[in-house]
N, C-alpha and C. Protein backbone atom coordinates (compact mmCIF):
# COMPACT_ATOMS: atom_id res chain seq x y z
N UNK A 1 8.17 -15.39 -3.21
CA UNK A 1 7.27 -14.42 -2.58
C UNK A 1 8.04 -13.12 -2.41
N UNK A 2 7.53 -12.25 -2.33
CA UNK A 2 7.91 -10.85 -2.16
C UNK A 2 6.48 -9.91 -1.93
N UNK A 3 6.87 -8.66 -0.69
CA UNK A 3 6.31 -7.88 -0.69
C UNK A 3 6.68 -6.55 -1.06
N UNK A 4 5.42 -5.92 -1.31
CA UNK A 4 5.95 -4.39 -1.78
C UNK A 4 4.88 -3.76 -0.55
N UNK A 5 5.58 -3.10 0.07
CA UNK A 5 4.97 -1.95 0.89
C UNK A 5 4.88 -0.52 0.77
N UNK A 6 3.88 0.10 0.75
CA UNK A 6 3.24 1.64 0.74
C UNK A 6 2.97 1.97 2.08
N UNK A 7 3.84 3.03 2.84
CA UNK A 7 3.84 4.08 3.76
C UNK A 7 3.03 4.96 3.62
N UNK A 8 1.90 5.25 4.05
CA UNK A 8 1.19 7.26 3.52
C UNK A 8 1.46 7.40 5.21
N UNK A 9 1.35 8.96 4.60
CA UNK A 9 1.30 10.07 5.83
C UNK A 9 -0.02 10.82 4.92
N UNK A 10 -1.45 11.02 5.85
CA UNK A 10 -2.48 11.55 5.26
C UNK A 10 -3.07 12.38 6.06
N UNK A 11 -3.18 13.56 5.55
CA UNK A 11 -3.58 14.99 6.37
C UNK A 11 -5.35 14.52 6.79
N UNK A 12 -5.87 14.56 8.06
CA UNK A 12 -7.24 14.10 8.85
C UNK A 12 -7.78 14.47 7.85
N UNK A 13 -7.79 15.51 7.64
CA UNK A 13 -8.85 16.37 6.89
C UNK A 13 -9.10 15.74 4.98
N UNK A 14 -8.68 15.23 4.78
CA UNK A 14 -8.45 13.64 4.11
C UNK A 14 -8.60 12.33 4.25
N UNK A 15 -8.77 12.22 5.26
CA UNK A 15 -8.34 10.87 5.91
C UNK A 15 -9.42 9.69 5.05
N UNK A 16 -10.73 10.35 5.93
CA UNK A 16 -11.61 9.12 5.12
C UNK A 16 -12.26 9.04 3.87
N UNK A 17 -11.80 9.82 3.09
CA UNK A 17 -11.96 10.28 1.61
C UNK A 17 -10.98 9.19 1.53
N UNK A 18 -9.17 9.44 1.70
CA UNK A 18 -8.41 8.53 0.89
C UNK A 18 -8.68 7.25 1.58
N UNK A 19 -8.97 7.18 2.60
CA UNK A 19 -9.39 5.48 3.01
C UNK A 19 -9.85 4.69 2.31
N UNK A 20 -11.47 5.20 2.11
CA UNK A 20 -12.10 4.61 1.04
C UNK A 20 -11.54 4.56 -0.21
N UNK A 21 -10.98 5.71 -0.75
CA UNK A 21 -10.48 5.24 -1.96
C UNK A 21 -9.17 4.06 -1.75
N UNK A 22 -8.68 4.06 -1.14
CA UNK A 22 -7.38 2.75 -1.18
C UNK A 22 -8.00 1.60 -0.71
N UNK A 23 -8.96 1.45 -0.19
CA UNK A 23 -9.53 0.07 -0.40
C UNK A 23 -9.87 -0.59 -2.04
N UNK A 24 -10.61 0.66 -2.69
CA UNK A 24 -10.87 0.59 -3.95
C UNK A 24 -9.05 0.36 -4.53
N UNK A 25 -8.27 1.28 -4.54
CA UNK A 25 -7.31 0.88 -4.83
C UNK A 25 -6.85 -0.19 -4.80
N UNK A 26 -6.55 -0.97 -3.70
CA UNK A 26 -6.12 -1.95 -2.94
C UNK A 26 -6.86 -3.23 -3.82
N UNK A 27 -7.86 -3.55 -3.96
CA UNK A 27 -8.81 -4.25 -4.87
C UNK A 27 -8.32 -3.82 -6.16
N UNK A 28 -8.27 -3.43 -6.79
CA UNK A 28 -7.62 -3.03 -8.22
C UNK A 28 -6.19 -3.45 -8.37
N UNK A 29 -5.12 -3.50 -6.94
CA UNK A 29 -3.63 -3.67 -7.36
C UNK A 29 -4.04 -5.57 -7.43
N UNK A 30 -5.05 -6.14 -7.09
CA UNK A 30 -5.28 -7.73 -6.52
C UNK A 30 -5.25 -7.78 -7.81
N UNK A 31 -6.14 -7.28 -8.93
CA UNK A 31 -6.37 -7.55 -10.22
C UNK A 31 -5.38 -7.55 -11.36
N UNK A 32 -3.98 -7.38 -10.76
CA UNK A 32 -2.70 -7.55 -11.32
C UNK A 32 -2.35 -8.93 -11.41
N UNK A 33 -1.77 -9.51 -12.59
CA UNK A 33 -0.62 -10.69 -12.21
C UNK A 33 0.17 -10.96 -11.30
N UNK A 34 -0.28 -11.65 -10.24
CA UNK A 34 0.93 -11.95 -9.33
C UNK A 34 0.04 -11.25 -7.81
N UNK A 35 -0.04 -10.47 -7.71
CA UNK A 35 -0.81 -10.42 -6.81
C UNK A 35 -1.85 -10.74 -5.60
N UNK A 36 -1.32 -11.46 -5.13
CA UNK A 36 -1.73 -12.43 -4.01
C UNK A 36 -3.04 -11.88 -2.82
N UNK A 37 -2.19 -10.96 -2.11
CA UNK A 37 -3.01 -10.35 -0.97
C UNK A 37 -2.49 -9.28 -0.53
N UNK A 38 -3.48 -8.38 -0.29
CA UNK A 38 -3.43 -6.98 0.40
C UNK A 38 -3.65 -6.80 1.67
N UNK A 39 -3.08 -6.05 2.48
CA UNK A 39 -3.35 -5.85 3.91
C UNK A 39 -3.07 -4.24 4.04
N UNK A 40 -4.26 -3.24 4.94
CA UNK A 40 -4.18 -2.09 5.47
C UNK A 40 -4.55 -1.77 6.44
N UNK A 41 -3.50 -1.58 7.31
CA UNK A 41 -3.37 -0.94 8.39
C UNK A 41 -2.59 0.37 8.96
N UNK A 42 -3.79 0.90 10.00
CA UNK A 42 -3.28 2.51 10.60
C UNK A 42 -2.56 2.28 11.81
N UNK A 43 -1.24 3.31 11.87
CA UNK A 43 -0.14 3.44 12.40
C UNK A 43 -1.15 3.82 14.23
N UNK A 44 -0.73 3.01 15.15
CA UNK A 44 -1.45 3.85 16.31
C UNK A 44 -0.41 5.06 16.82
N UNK A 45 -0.84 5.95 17.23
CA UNK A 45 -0.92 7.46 17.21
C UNK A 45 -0.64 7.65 18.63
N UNK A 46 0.16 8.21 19.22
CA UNK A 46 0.59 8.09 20.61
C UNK A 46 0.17 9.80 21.04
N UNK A 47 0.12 10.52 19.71
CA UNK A 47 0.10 12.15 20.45
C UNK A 47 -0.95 12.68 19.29
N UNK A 48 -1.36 13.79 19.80
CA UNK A 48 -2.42 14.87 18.61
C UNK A 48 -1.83 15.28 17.73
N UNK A 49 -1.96 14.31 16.38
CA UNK A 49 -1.93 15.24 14.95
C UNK A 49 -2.83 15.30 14.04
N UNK A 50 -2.12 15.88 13.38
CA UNK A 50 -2.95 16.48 12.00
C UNK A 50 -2.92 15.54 10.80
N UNK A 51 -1.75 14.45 11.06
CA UNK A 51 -1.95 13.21 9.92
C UNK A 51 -1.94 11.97 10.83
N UNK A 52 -2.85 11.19 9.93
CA UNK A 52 -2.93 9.86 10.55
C UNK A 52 -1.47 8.93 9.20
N UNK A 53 -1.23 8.01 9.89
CA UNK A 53 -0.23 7.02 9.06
C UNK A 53 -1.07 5.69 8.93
N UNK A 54 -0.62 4.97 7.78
CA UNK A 54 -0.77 3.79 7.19
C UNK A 54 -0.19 2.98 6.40
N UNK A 55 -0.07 1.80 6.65
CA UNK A 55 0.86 0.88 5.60
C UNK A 55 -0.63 -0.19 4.97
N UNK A 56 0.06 -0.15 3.55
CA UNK A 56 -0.71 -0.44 2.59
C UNK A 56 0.45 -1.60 1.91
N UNK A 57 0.18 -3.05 2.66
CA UNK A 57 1.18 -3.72 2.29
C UNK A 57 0.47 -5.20 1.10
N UNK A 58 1.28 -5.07 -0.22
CA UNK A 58 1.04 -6.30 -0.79
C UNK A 58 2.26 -7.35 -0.81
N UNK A 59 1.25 -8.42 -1.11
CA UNK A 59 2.24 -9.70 -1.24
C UNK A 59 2.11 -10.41 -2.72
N UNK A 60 3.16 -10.43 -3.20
CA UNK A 60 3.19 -10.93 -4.70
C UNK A 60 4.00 -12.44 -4.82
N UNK A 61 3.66 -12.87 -5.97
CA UNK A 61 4.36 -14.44 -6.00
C UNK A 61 5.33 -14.23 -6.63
N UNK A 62 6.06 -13.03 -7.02
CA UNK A 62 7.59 -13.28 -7.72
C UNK A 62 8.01 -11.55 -7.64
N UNK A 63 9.26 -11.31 -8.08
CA UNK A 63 9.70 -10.33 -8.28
C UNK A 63 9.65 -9.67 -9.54
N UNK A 64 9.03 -10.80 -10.98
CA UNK A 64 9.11 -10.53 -12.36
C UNK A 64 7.64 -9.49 -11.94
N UNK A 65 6.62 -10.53 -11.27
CA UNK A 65 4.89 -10.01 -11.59
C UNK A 65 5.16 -8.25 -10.96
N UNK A 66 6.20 -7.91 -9.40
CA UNK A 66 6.19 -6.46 -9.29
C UNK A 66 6.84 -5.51 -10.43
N UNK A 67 7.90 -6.11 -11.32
CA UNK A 67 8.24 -5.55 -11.80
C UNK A 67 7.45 -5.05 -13.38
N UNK A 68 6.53 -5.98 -13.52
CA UNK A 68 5.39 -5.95 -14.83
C UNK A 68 4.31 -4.52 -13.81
N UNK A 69 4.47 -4.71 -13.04
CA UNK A 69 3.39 -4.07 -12.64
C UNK A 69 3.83 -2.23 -12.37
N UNK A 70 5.36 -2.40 -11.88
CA UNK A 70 6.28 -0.69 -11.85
C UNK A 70 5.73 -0.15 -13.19
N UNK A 71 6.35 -1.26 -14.08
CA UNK A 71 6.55 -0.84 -15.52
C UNK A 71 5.42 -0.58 -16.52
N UNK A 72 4.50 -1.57 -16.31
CA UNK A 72 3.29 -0.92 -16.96
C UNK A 72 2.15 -0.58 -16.14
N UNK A 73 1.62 -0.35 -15.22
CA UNK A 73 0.60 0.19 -14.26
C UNK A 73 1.06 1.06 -13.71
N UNK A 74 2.22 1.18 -12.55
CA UNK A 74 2.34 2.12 -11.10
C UNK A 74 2.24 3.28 -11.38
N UNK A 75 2.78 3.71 -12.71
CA UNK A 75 2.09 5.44 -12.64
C UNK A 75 0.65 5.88 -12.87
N UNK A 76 -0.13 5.37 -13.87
CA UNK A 76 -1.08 5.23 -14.06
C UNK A 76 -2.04 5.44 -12.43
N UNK A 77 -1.94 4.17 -11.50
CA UNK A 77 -2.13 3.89 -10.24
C UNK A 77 -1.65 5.19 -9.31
N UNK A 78 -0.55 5.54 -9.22
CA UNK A 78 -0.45 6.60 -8.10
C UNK A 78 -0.50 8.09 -8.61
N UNK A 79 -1.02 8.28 -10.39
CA UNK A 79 -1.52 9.24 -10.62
C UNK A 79 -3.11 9.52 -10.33
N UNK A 80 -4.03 8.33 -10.31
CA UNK A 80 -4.80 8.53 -10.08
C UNK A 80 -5.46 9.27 -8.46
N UNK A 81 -4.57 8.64 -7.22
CA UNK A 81 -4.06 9.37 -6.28
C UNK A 81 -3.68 10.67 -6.30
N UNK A 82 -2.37 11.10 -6.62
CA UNK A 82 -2.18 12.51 -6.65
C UNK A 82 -3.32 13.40 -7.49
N UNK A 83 -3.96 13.02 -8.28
CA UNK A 83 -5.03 13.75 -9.08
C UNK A 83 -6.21 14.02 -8.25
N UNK A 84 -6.62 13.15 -7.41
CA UNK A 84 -7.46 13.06 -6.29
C UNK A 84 -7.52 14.20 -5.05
N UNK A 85 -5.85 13.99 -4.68
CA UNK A 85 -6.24 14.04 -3.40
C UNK A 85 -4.68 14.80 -3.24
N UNK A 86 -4.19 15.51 -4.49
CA UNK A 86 -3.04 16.47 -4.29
C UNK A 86 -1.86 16.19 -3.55
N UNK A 87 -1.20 17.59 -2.98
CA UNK A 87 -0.33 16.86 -1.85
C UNK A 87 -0.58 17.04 -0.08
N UNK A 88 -1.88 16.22 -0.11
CA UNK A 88 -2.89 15.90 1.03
C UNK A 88 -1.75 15.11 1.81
N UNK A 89 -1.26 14.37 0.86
CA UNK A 89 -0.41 12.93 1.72
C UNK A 89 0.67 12.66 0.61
N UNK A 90 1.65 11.75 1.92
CA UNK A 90 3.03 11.68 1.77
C UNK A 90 2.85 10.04 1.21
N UNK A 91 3.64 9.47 -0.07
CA UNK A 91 3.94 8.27 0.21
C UNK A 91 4.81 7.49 -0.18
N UNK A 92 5.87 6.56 0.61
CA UNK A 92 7.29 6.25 0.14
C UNK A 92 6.72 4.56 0.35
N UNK A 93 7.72 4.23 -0.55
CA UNK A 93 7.75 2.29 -0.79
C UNK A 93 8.59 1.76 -0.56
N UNK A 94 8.69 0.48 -0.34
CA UNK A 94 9.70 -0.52 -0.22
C UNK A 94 9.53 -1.67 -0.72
N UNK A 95 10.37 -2.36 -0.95
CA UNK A 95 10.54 -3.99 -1.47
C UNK A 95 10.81 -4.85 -0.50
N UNK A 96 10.24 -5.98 -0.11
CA UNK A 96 10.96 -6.29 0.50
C UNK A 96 10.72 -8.02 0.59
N UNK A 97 12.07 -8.70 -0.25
CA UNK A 97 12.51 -9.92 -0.67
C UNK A 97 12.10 -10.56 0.52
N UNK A 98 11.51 -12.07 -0.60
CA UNK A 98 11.83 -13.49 0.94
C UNK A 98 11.52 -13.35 2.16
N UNK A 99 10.21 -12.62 2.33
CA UNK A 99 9.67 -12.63 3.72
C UNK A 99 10.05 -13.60 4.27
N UNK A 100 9.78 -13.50 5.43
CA UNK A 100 9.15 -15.14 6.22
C UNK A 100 8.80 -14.75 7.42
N UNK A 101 7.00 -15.60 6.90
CA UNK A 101 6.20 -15.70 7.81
C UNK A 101 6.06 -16.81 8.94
N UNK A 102 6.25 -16.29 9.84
CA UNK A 102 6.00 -17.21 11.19
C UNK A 102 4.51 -17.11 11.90
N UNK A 103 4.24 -18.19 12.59
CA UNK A 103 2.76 -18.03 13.13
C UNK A 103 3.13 -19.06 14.00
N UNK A 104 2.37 -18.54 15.19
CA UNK A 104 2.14 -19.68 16.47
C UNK A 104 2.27 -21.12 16.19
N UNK A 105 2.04 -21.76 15.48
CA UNK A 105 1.60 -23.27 15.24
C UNK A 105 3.26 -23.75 14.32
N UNK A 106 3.45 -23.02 14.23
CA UNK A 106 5.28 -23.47 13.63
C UNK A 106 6.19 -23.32 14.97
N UNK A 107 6.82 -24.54 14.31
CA UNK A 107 7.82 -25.15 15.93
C UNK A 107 9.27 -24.72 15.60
């Protein structure tokens, strides 16, 4: 298992334009090899700004299926973004090996 996580920083005045579209997104990265499950969630906001934050996190079944996916999709994918929606919003990634998930019911 491995996740890859997406950070945005997205100017309001954007906001629910790119929302909707990264759901659509988000549904399209599922349709990859390896691709398990998507989860998006907004950063809560403690003071008045002008960008809202979000992590746009997937979970994949190997490190080969993210790397099929850098190599032949991810530009394709986050050009369609910048073509959209300019530099409205900020967004940096991470990898990140061998989760492990815990949940209440594990002792």
């Amino acid at each position: 298992m491995i996740t890859y996580e997406v950070n945005l920083t997205i100017e309001n005045e954007i906001f629910e334009d790119y929302y909707n579209w990264l759901v659509v997104h988000a549904k399209k990265m599922l349709q990859y090899d390896g691709f398990k499950s998507a989860v998006i969630a907004k950063e809560k906001i403690t003071e008045d700004s002008n960008q809202t934050k979000i992590t746009a996190r997937y979970d994949l079944d190997s490190e080969d299926s993210l790397n099929n996916y850098l190599t032949n999709y991810a530009t394709a994918m986050r050009d369609d973004g910048i073509k959209r929606f300019g530099n409205k919003f900020i967004a940096t990634r991470r990898i990140l090996l061998e989760p492990l998930t815990l949940s209440e019911d594990i002792q």
